[in-house]
C-alpha atoms as a PDB file:
ATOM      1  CA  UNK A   1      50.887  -5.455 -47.783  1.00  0.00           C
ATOM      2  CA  UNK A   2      48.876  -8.344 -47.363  1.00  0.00           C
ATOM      3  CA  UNK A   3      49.098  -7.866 -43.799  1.00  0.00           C
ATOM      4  CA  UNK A   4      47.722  -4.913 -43.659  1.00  0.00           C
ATOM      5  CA  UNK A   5      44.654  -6.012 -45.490  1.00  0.00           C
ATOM      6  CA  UNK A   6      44.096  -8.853 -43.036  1.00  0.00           C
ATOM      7  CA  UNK A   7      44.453  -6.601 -40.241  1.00  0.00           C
ATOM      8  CA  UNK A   8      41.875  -4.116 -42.226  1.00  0.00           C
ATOM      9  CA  UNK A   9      39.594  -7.189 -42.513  1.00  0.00           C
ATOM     10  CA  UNK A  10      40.349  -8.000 -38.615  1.00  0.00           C
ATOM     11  CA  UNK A  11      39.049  -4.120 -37.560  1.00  0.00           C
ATOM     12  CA  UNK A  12      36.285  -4.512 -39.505  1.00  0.00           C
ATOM     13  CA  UNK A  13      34.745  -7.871 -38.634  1.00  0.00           C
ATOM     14  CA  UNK A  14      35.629  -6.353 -34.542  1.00  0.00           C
ATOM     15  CA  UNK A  15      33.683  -3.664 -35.599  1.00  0.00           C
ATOM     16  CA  UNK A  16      31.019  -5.286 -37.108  1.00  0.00           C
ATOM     17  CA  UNK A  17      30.630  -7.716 -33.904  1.00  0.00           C
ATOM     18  CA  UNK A  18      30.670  -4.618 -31.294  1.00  0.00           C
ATOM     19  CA  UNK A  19      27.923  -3.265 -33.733  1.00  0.00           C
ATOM     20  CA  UNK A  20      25.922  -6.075 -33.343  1.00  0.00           C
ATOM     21  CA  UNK A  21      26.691  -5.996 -29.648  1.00  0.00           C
ATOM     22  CA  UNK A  22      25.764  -2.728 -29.664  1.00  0.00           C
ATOM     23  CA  UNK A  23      22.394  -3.507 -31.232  1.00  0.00           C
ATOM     24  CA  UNK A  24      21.145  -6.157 -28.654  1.00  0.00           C
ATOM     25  CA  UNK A  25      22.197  -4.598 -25.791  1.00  0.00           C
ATOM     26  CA  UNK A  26      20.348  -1.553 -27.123  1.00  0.00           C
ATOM     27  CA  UNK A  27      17.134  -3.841 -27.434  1.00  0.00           C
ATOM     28  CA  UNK A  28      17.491  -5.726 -23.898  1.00  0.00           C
ATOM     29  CA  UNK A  29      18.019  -1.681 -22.317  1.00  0.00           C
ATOM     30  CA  UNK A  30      14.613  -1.307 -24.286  1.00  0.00           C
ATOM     31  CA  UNK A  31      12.797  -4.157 -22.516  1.00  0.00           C
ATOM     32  CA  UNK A  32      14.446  -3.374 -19.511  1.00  0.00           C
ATOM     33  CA  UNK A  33      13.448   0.053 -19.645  1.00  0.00           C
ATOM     34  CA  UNK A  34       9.613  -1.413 -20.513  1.00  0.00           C
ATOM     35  CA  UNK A  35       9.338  -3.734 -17.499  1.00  0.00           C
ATOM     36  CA  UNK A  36      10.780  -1.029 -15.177  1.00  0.00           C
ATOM     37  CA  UNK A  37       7.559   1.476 -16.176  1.00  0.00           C
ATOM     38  CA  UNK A  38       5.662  -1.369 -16.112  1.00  0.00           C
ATOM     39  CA  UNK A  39       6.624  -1.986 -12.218  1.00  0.00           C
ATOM     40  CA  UNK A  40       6.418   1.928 -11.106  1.00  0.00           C
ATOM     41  CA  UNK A  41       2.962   1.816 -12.387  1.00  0.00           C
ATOM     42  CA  UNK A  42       2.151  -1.145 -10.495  1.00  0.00           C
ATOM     43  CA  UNK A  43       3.930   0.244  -7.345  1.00  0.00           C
ATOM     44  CA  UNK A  44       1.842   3.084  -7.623  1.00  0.00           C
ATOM     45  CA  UNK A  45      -1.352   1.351  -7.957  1.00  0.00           C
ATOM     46  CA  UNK A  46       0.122  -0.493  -4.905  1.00  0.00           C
ATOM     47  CA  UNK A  47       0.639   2.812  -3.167  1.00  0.00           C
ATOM     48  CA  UNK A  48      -2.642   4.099  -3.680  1.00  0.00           C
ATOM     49  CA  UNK A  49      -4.647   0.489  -2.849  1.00  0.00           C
ATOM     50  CA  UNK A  50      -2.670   0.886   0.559  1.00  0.00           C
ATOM     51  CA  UNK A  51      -4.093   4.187   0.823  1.00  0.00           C
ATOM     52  CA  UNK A  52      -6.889   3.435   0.217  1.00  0.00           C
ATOM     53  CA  UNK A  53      -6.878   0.537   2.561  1.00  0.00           C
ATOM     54  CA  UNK A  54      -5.812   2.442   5.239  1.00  0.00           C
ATOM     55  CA  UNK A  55      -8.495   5.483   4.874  1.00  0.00           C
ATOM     56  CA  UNK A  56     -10.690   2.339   5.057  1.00  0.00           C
ATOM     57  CA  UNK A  57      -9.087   0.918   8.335  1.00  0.00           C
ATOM     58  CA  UNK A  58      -9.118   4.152  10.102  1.00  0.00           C
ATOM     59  CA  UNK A  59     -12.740   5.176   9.276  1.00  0.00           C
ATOM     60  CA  UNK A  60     -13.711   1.245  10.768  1.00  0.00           C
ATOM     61  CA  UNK A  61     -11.365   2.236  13.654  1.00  0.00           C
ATOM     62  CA  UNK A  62     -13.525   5.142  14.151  1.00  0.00           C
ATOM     63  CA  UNK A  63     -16.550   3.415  13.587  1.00  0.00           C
ATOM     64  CA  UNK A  64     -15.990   0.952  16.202  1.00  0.00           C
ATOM     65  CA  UNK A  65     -14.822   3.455  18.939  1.00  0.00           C
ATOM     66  CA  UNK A  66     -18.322   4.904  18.546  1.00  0.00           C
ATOM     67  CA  UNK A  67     -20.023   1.955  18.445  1.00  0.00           C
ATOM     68  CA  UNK A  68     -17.975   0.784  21.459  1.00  0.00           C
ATOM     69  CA  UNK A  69     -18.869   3.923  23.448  1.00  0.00           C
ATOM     70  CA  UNK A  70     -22.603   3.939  22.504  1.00  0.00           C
ATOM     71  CA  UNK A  71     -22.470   0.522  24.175  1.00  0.00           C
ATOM     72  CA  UNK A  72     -20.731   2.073  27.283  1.00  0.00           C
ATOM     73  CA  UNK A  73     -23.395   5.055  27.190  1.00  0.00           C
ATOM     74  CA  UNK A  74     -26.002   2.131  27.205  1.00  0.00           C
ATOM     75  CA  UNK A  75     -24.392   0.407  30.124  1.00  0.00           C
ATOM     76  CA  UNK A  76     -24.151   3.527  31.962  1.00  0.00           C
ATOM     77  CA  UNK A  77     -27.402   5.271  31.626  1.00  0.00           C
ATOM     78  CA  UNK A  78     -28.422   1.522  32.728  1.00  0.00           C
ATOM     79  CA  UNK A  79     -26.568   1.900  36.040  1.00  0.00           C
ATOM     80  CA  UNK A  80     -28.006   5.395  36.409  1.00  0.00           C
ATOM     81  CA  UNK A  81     -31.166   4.291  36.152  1.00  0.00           C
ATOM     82  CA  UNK A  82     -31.236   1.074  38.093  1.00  0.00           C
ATOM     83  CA  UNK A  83     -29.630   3.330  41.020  1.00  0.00           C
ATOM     84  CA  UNK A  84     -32.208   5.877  41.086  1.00  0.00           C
ATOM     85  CA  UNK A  85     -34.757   2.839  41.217  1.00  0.00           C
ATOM     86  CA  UNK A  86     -32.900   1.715  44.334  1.00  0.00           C
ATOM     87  CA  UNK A  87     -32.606   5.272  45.346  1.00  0.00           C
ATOM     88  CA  UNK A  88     -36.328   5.793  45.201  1.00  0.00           C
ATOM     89  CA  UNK A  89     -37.229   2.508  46.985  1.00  0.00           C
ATOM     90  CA  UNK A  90     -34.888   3.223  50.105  1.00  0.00           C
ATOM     91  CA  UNK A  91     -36.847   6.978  49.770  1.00  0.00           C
ATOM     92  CA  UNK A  92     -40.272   5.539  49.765  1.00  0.00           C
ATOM     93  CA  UNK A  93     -39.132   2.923  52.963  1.00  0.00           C
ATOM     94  CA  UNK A  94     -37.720   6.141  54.863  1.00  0.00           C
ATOM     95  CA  UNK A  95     -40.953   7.539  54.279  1.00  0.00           C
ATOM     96  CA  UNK A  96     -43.011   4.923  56.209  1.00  0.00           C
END
């Protein structure tokens, strides 16, 4: 019988090890539960700076296209100008 009791005593201290087992794999799937809300928030705070970022780069985009074509407009209404000069100075020689 005393066999019996030893393998009693065997289950048991098995038992007692998988509970403890049990137990700190329970609090490392806690913690690694923790850290992994811990990284979706800061993937979504990611996800919106990048948004934000790009709403930012697009509006300079468009800022500089209409800065870049106020220059042209400059350049242009330059040229327009300087030709009806030249236009009015061949008139006025015509003329004589």
């Amino acid at each position: 019988m005393a066999s019996v009791a030893e393998q009693l005593n065997k289950v048991v201290e098995k038992t007692e090890r998988l509970i403890e087992l049990c137990a700190a794999l329970q609090e490392e799937n806690d913690l690694l539960k923790l850290e992994s809300e811990a990284l979706n928030v800061a993937i979504k705070a990611s996800t919106n700076k990048t948004k934000d970022l790009e709403e930012k780069l697009r509006v300079l985009k468009l800022a500089k296209s209409f800065s870049e074509t106020n220059e042209k407009s400059v350049d242009i209404k330059q040229k327009i100008n300087d030709f009806v000069q030249e236009i009015d100075k061949c008139i006025v020689l015509l003329k004589k």
